[in-house]
PDB file of N, CA and C in Angstrom:
ATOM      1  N   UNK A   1     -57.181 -57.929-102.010  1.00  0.00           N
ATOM      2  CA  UNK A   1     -56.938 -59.284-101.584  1.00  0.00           C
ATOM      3  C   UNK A   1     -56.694 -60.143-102.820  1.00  0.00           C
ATOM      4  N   UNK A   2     -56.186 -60.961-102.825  1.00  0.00           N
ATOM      5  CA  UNK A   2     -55.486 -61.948-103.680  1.00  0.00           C
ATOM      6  C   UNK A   2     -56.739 -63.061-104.261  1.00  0.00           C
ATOM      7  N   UNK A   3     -56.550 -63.228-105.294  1.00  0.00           N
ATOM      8  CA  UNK A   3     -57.879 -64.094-105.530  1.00  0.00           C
ATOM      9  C   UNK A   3     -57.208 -65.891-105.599  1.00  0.00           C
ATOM     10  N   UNK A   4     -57.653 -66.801-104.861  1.00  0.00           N
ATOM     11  CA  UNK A   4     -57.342 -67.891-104.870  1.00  0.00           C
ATOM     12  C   UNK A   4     -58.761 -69.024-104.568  1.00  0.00           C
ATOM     13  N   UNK A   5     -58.673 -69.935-105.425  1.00  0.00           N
ATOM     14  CA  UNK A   5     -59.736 -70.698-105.780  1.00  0.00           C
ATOM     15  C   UNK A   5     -60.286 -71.445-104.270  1.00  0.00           C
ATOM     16  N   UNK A   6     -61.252 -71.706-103.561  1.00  0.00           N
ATOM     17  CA  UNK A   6     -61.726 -72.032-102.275  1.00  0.00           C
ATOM     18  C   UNK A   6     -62.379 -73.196-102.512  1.00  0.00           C
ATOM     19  N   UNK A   7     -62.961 -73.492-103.736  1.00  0.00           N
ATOM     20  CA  UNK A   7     -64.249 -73.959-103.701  1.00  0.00           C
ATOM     21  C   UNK A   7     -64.000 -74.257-105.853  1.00  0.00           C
ATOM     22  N   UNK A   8     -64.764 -75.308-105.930  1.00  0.00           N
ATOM     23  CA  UNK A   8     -65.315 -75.787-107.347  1.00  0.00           C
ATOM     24  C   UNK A   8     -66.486 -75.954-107.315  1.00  0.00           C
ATOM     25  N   UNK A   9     -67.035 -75.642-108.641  1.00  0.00           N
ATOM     26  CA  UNK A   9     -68.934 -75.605-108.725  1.00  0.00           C
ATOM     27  C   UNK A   9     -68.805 -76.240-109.964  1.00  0.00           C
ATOM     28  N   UNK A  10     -69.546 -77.532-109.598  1.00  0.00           N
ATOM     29  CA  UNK A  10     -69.056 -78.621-111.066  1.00  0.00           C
ATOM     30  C   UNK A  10     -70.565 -78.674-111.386  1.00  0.00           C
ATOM     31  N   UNK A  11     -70.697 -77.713-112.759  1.00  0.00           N
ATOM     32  CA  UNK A  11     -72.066 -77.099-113.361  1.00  0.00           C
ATOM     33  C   UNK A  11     -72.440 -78.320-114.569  1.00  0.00           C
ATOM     34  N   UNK A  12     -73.526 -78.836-114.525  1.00  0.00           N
ATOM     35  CA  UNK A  12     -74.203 -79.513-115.200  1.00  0.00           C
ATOM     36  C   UNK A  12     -75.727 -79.177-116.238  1.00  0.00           C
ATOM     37  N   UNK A  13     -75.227 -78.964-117.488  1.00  0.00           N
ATOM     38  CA  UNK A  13     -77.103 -78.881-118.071  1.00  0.00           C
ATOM     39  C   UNK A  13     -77.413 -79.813-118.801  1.00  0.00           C
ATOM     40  N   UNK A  14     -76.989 -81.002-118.263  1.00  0.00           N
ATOM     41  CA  UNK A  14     -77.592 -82.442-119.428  1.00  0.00           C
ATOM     42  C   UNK A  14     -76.991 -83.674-118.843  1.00  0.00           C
ATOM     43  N   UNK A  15     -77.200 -84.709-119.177  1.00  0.00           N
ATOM     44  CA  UNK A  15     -75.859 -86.045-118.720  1.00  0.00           C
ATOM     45  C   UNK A  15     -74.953 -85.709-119.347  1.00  0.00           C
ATOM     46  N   UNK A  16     -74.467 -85.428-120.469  1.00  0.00           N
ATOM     47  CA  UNK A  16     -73.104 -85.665-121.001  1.00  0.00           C
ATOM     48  C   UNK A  16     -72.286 -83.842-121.218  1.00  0.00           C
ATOM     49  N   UNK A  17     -72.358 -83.038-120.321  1.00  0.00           N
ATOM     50  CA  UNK A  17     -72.288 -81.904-120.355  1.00  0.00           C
ATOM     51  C   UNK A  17     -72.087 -80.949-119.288  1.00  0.00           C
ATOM     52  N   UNK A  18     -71.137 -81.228-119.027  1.00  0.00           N
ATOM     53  CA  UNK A  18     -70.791 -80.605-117.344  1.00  0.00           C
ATOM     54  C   UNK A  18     -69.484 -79.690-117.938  1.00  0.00           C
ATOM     55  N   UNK A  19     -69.444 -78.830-116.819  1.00  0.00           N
ATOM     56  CA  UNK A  19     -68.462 -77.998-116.759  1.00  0.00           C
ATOM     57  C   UNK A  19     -67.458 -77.841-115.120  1.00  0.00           C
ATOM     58  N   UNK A  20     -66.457 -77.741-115.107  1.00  0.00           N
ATOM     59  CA  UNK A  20     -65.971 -77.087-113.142  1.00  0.00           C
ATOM     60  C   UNK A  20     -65.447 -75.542-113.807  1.00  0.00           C
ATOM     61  N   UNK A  21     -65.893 -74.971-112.707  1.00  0.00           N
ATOM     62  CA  UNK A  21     -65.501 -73.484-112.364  1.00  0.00           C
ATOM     63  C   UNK A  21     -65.199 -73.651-111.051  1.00  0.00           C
ATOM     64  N   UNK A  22     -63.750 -72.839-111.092  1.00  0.00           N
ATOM     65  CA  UNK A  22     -62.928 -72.482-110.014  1.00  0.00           C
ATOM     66  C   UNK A  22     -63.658 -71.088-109.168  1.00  0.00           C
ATOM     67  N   UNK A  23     -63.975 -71.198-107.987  1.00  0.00           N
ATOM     68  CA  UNK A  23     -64.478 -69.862-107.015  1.00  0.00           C
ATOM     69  C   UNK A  23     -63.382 -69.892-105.906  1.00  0.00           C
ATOM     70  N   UNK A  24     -63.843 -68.400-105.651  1.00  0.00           N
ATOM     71  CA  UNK A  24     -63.050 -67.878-104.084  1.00  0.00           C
ATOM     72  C   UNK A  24     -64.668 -67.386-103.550  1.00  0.00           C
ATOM     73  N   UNK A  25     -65.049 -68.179-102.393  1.00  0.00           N
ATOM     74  CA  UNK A  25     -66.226 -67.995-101.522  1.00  0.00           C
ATOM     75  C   UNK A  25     -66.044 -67.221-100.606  1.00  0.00           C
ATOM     76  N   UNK A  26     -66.675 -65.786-100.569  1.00  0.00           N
ATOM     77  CA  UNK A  26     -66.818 -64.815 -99.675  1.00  0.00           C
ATOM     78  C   UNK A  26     -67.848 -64.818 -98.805  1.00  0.00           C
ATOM     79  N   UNK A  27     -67.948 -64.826 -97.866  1.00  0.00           N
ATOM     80  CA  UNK A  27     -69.224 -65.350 -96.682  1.00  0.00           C
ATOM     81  C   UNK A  27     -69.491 -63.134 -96.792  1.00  0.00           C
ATOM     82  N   UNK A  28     -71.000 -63.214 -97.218  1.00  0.00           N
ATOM     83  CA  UNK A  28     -71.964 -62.104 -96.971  1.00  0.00           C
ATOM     84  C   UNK A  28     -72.661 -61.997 -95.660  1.00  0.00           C
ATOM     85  N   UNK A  29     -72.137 -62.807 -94.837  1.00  0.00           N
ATOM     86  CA  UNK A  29     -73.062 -62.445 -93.837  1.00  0.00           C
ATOM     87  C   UNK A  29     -74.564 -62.808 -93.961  1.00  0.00           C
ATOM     88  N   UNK A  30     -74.967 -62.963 -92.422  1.00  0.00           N
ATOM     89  CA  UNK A  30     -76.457 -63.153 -91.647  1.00  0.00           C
ATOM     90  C   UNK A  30     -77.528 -62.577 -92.673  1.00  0.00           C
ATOM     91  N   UNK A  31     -77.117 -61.154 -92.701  1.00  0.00           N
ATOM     92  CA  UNK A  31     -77.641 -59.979 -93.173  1.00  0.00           C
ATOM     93  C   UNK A  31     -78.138 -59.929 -94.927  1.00  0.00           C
ATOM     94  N   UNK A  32     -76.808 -60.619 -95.144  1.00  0.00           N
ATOM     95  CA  UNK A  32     -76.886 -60.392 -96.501  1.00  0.00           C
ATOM     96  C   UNK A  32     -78.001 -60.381 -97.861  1.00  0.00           C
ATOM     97  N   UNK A  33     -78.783 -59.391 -98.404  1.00  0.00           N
ATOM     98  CA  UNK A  33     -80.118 -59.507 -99.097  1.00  0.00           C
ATOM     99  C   UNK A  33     -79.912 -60.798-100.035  1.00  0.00           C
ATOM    100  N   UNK A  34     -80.938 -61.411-100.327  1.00  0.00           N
ATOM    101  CA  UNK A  34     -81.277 -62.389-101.664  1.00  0.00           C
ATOM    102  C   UNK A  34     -80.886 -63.179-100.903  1.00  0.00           C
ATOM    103  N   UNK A  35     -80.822 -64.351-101.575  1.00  0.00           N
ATOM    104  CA  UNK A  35     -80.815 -65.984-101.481  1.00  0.00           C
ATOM    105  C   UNK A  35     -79.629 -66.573-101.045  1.00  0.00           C
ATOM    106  N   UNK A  36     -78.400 -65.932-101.306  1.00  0.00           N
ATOM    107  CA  UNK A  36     -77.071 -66.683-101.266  1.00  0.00           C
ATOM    108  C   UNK A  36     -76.345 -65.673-100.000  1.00  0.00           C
ATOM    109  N   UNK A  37     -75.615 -66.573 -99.121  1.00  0.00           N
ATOM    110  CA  UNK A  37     -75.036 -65.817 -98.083  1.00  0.00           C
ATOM    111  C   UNK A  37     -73.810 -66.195 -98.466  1.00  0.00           C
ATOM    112  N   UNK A  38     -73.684 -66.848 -99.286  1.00  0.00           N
ATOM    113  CA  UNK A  38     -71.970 -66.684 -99.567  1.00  0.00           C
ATOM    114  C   UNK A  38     -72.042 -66.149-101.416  1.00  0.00           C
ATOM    115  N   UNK A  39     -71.062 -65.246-101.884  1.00  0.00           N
ATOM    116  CA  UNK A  39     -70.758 -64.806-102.882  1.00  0.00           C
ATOM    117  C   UNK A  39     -69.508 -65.791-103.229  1.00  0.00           C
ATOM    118  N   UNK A  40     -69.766 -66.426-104.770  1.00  0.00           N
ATOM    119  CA  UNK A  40     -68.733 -67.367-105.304  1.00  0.00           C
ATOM    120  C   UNK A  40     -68.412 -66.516-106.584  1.00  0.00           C
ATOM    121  N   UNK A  41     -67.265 -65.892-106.508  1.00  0.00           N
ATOM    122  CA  UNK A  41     -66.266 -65.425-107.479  1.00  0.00           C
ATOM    123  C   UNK A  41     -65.504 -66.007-108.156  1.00  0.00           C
ATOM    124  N   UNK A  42     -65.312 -65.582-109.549  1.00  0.00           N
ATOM    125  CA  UNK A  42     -64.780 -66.325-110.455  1.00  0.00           C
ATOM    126  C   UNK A  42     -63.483 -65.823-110.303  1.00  0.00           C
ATOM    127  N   UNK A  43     -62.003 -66.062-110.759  1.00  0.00           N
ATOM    128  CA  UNK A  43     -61.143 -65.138-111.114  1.00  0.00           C
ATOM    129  C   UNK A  43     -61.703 -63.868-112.187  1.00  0.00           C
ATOM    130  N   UNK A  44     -62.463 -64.412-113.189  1.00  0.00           N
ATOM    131  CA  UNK A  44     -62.997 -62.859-114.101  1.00  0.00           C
ATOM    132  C   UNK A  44     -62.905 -61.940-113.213  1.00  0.00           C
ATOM    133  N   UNK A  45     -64.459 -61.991-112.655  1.00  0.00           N
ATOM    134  CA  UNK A  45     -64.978 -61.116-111.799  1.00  0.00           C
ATOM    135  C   UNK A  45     -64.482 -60.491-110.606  1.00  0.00           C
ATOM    136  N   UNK A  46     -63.212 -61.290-109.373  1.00  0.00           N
ATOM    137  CA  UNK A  46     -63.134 -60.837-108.314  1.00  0.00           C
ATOM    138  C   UNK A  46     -62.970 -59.535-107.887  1.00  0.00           C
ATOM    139  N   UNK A  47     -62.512 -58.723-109.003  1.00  0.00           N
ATOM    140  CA  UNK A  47     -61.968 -57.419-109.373  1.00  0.00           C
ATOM    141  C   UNK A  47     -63.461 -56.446-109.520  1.00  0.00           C
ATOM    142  N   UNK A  48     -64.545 -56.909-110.258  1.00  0.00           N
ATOM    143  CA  UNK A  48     -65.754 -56.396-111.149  1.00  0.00           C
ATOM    144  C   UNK A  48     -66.712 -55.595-109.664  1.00  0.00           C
ATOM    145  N   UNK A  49     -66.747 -54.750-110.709  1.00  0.00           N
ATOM    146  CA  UNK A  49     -67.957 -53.745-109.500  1.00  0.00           C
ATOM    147  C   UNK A  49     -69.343 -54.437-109.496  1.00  0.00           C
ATOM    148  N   UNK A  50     -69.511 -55.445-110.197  1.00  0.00           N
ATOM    149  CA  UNK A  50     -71.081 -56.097-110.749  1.00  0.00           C
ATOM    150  C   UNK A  50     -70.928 -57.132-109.522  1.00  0.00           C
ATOM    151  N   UNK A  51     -72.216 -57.512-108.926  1.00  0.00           N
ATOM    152  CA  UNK A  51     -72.445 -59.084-108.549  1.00  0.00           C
ATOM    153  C   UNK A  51     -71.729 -60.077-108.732  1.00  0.00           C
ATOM    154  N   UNK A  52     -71.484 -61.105-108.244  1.00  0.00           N
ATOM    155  CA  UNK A  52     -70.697 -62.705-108.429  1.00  0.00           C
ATOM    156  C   UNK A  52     -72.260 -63.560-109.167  1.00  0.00           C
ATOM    157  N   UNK A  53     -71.249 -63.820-109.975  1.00  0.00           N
ATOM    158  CA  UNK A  53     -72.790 -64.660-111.073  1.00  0.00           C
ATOM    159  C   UNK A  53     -72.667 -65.748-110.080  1.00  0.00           C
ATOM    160  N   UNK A  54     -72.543 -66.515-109.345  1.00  0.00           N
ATOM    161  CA  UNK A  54     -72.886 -67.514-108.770  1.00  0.00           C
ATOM    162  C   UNK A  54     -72.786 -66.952-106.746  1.00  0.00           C
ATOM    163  N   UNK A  55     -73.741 -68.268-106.439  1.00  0.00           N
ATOM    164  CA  UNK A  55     -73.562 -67.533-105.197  1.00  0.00           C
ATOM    165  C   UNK A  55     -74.357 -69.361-104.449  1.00  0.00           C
ATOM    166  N   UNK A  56     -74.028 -69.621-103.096  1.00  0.00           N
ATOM    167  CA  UNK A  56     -74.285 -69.870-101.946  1.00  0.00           C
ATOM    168  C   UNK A  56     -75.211 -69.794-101.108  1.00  0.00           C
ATOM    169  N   UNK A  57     -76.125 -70.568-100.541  1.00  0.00           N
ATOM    170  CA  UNK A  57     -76.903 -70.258 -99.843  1.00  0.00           C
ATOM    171  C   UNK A  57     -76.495 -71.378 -98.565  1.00  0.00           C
ATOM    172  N   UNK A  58     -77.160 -71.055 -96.858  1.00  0.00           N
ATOM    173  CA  UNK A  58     -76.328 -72.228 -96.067  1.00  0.00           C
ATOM    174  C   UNK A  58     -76.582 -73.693 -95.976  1.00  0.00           C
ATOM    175  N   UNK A  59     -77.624 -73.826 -96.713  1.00  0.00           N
ATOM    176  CA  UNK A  59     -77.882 -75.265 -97.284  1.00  0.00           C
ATOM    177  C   UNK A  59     -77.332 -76.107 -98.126  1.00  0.00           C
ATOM    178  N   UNK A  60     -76.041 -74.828 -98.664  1.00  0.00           N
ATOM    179  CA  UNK A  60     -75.809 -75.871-100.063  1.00  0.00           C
ATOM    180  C   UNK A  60     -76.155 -75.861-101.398  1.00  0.00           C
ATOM    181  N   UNK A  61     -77.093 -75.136-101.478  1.00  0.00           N
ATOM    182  CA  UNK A  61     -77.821 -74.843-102.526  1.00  0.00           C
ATOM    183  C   UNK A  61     -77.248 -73.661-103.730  1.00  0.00           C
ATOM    184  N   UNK A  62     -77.434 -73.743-105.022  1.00  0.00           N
ATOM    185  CA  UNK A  62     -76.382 -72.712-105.712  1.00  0.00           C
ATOM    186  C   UNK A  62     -76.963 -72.205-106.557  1.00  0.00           C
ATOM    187  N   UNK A  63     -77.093 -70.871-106.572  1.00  0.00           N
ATOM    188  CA  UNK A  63     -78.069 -69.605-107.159  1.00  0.00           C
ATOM    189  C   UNK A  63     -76.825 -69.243-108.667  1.00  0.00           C
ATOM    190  N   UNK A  64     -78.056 -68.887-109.746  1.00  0.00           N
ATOM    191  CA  UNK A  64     -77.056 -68.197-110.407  1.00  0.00           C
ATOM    192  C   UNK A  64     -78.007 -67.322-110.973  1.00  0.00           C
ATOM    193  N   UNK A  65     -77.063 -66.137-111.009  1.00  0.00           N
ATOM    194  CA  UNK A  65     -77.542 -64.739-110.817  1.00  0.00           C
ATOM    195  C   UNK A  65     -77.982 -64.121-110.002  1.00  0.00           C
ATOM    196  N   UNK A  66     -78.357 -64.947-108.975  1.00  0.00           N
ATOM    197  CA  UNK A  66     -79.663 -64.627-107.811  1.00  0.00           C
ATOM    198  C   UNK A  66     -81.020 -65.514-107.821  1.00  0.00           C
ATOM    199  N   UNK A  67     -81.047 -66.255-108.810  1.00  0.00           N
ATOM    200  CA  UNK A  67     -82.150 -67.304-108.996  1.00  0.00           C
ATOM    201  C   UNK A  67     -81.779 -68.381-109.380  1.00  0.00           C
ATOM    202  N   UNK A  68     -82.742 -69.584-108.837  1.00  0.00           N
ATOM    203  CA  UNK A  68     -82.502 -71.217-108.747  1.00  0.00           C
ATOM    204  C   UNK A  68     -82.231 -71.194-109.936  1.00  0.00           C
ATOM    205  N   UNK A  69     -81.130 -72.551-110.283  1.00  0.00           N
ATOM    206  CA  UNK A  69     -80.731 -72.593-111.615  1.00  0.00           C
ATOM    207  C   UNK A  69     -81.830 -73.143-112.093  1.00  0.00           C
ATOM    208  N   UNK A  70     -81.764 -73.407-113.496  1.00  0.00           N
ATOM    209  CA  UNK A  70     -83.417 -73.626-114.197  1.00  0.00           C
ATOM    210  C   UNK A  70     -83.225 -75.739-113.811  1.00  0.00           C
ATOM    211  N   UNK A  71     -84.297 -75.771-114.108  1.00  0.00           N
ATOM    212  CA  UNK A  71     -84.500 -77.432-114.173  1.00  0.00           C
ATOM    213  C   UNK A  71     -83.970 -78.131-114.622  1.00  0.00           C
ATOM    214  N   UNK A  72     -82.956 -78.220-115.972  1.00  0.00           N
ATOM    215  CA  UNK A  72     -82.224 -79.312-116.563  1.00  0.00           C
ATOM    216  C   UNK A  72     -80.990 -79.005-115.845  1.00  0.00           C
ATOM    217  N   UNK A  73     -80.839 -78.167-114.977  1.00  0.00           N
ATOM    218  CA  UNK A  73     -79.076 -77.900-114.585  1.00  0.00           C
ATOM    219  C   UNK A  73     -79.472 -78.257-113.061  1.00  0.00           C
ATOM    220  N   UNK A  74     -77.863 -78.933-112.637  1.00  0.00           N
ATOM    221  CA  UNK A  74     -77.305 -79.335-111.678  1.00  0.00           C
ATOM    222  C   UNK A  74     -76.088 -78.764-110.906  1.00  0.00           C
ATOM    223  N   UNK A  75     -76.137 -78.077-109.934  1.00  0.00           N
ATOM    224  CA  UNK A  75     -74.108 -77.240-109.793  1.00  0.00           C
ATOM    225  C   UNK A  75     -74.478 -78.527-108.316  1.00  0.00           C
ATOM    226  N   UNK A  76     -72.753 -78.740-107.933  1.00  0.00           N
ATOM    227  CA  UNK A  76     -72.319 -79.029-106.913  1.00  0.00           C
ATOM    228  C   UNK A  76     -71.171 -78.315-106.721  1.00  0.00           C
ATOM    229  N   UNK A  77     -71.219 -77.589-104.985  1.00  0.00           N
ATOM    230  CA  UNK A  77     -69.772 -77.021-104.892  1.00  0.00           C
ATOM    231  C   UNK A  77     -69.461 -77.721-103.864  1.00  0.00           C
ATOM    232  N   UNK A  78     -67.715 -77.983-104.410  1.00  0.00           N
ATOM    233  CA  UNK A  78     -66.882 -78.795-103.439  1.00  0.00           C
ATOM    234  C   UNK A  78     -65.753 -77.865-103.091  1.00  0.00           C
ATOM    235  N   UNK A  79     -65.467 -78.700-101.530  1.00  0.00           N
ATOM    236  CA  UNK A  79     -64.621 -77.528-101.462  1.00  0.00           C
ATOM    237  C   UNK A  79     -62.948 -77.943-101.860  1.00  0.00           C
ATOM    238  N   UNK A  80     -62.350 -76.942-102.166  1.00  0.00           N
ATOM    239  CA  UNK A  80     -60.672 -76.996-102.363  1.00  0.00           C
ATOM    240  C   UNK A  80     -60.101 -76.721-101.099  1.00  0.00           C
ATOM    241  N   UNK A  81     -59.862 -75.210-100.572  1.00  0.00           N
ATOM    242  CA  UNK A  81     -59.347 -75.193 -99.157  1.00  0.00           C
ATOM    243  C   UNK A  81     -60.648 -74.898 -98.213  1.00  0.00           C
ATOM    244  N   UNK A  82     -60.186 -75.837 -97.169  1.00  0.00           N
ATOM    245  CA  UNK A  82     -60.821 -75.987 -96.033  1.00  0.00           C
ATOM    246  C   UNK A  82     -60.738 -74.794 -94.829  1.00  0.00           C
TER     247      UNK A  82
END
């Protein structure tokens, strides 16, 4: 499948220090183990046999690695296509 950006995760670790990363959001399913039911792929990775370093949960909420980002950081994902 074609990798095309779905979604931006505009990553923050300070006030003056933000970053956007482009994702393609794959819904894992009900089922899916750990914290995030949606997998957010980078272009790097969409290809990679490893995990999506970022990921989704249905609240909104945005895991990286599989665990809450630490305390000075902030992600918001917005979406691109609807």
């Amino acid at each position: 499948m074609p990798w095309f950006a779905t979604h931006r995760i505009v990553y923050s670790r300070g006030p003056n220090e933000s970053e956007t990363i482009e994702v393609m959001a794959w819904d894992r399913g009900v089922e899916a183990p750990g914290p995030a039911r949606y997998a957010l792929y980078t272009q790097e990775n969409a290809d990679a046999e490893s995990q999506p370093e970022w990921g989704m949960d249905t609240e909104g909420r945005v895991w990286l690695r599989g665990e809450p980002l630490p305390g000075d950081a902030t992600a918001v994902v917005e979406a691109v296509w609807a």
